[in-house]
C-alpha atoms as a PDB file:
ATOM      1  CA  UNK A   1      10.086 -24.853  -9.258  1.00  0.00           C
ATOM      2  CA  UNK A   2       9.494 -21.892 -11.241  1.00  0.00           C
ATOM      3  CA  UNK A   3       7.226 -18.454  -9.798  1.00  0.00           C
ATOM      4  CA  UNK A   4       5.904 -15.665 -12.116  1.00  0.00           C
ATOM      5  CA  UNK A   5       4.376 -12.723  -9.824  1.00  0.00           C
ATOM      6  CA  UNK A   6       2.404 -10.364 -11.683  1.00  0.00           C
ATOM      7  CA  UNK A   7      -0.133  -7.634 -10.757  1.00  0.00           C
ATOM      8  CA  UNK A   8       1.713  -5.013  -9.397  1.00  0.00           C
ATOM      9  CA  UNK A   9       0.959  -1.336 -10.190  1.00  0.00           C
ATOM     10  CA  UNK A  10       0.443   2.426  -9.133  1.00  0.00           C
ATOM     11  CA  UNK A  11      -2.414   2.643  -6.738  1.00  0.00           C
ATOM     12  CA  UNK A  12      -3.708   5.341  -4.541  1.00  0.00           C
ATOM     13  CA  UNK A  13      -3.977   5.093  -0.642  1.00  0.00           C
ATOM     14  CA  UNK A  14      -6.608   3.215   0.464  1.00  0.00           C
ATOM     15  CA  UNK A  15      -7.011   1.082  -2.734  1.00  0.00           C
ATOM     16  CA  UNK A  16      -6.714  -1.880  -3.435  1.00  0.00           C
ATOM     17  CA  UNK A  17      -4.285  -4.581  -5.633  1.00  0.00           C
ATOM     18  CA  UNK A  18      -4.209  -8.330  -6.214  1.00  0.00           C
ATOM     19  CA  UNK A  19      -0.760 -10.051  -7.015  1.00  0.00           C
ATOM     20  CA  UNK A  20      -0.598 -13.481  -9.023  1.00  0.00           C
ATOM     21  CA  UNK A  21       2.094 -15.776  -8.904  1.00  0.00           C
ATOM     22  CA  UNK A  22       1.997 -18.754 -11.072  1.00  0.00           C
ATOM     23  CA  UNK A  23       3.870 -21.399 -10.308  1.00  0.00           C
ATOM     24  CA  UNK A  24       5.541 -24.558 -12.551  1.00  0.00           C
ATOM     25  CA  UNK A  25       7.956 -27.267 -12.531  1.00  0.00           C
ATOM     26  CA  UNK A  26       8.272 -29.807  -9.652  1.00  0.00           C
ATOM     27  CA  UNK A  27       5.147 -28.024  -7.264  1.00  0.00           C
ATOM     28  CA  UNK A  28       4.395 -31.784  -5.850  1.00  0.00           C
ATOM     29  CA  UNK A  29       6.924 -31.341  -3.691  1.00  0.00           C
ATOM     30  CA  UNK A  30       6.434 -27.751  -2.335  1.00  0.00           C
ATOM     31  CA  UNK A  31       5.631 -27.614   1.334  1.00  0.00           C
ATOM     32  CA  UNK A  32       4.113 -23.952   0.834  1.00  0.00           C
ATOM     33  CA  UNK A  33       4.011 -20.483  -0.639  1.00  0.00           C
ATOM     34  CA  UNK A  34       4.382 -16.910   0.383  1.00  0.00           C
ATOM     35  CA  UNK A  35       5.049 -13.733  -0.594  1.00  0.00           C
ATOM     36  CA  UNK A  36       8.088 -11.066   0.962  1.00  0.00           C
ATOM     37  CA  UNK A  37       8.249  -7.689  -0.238  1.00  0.00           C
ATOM     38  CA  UNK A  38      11.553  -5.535  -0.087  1.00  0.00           C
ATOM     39  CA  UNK A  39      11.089  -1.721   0.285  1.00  0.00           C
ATOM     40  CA  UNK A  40      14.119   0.608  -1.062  1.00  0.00           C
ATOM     41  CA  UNK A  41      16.406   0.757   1.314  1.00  0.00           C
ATOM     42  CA  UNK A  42      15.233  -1.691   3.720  1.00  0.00           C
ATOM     43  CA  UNK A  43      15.558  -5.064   4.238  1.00  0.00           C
ATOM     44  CA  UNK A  44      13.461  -7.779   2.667  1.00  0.00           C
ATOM     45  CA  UNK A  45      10.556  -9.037   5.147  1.00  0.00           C
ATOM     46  CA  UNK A  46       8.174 -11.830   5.098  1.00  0.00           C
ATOM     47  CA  UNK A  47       4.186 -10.932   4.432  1.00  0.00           C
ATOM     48  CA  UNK A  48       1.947 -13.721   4.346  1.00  0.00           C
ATOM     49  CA  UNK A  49       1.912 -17.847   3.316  1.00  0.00           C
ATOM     50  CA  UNK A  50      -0.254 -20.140   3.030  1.00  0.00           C
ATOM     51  CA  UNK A  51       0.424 -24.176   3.758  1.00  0.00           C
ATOM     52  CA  UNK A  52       0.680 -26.793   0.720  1.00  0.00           C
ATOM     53  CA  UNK A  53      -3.264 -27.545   1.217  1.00  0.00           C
ATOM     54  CA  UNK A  54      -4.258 -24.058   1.870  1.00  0.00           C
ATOM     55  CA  UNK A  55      -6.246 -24.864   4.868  1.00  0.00           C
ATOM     56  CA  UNK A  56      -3.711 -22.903   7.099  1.00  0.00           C
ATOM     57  CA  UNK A  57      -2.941 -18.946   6.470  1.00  0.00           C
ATOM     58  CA  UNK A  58      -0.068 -17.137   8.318  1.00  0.00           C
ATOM     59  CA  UNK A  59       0.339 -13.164   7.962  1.00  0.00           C
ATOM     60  CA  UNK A  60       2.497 -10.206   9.004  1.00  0.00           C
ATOM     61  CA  UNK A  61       1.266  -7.866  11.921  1.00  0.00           C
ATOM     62  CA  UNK A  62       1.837  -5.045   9.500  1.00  0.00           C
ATOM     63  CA  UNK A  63      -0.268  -6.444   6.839  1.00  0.00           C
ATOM     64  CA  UNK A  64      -2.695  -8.821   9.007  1.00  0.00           C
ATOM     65  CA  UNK A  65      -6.619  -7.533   8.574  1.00  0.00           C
ATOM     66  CA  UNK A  66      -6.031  -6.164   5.026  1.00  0.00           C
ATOM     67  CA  UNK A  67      -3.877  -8.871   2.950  1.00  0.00           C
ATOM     68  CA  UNK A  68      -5.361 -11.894   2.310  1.00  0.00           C
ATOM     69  CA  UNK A  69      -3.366 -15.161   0.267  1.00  0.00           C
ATOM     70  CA  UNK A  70      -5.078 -17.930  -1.578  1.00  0.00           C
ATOM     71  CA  UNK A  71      -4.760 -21.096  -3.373  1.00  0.00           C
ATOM     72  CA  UNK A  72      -5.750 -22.401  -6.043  1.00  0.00           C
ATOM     73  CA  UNK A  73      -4.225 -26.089  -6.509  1.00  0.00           C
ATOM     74  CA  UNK A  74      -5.978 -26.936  -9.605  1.00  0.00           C
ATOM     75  CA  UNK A  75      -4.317 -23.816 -11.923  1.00  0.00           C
ATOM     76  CA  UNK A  76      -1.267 -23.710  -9.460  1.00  0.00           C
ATOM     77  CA  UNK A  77      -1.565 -20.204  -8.569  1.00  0.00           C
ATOM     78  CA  UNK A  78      -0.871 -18.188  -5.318  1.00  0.00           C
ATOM     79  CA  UNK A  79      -2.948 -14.724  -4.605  1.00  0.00           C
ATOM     80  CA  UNK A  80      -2.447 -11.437  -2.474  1.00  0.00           C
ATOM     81  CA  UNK A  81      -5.145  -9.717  -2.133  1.00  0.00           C
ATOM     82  CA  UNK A  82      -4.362  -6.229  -0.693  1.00  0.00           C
ATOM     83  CA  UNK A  83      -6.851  -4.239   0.221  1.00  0.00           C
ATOM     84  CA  UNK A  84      -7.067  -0.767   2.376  1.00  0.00           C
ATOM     85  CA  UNK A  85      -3.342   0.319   1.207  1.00  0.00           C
ATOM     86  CA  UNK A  86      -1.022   2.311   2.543  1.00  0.00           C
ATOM     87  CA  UNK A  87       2.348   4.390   1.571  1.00  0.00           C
ATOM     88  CA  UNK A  88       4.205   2.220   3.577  1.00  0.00           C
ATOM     89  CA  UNK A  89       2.937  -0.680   1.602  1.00  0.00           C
ATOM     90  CA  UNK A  90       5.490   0.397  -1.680  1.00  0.00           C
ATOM     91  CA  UNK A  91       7.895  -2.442  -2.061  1.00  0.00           C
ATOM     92  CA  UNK A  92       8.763  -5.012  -4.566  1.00  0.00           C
ATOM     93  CA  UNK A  93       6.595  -8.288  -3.461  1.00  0.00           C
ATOM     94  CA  UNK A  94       7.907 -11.710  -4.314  1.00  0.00           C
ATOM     95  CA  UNK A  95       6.512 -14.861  -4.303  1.00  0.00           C
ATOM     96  CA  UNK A  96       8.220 -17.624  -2.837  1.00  0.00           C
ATOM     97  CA  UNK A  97       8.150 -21.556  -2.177  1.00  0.00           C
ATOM     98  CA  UNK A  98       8.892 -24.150   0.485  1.00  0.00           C
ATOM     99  CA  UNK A  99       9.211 -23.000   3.581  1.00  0.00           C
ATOM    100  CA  UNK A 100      10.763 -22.613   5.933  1.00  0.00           C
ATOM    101  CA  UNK A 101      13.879 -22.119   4.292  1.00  0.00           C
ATOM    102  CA  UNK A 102      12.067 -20.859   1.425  1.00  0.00           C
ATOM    103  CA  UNK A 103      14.491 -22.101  -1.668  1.00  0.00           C
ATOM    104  CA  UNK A 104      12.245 -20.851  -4.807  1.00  0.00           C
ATOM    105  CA  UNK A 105      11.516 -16.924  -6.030  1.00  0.00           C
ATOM    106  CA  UNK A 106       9.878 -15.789  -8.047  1.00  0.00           C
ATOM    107  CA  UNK A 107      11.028 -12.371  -9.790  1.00  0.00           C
ATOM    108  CA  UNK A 108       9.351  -9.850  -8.009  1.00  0.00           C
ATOM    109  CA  UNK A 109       6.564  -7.086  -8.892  1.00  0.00           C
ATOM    110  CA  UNK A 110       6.179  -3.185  -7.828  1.00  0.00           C
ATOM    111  CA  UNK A 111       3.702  -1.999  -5.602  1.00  0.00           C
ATOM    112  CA  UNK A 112       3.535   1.868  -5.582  1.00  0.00           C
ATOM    113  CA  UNK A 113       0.916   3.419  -3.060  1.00  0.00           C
ATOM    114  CA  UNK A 114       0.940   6.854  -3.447  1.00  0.00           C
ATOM    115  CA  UNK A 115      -0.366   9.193  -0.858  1.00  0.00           C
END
């Protein structure tokens, strides 16, 4: 399985980003997909995933209320929707594969929130 993240960028406080992660190869046989994000200096942490279907959605406390992960089976494509963001939000995010030992990633993308 192969993951392409895109959609990172500069944003200020309070705004708002959505990440893409496109996903190829052998996806059949993908239990689910999620995204981590790794802030400098700190170590990488789980943010959100979403089961194979999509009916069930599982997020971070820190990120819970504001992020929101879809979908979409038919393009084979995983979304982050972040809205209301903060500083502390600045991290490289990742998309990832199979839980729960989560053996695919994807490259990562930059999220900057300035303040």
């Amino acid at each position: 399985v192969q993951l392409q993240a895109s959609g990172g960028g500069l944003v200020q406080a309070g705004g708002s980003l959505r990440l893409s992660c496109a996903a190829s190869g052998r996806t059949f046989s993908v239990r689910g997909w999620g995204w981590f994000r790794q802030a400098p200096g700190k170590e990488r942490e789980y943010v959100a995933s979403i089961s194979r279907s999509g009916d069930s959605t599982f997020y971070a406390s820190s990120v819970k209320g504001r992020f929101t992960i879809s979908r979409d089976n038919a393009k084979n494509t995983v979304d982050l929707q972040m809205d209301s963001l903060k500083p502390e939000d600045t991290a490289t995010y990742y998309c990832v594969a199979d839980p729960p030992t989560w053996d695919y990633w994807g490259q990562g993308t930059q999220v900057t929130v300035s303040s």
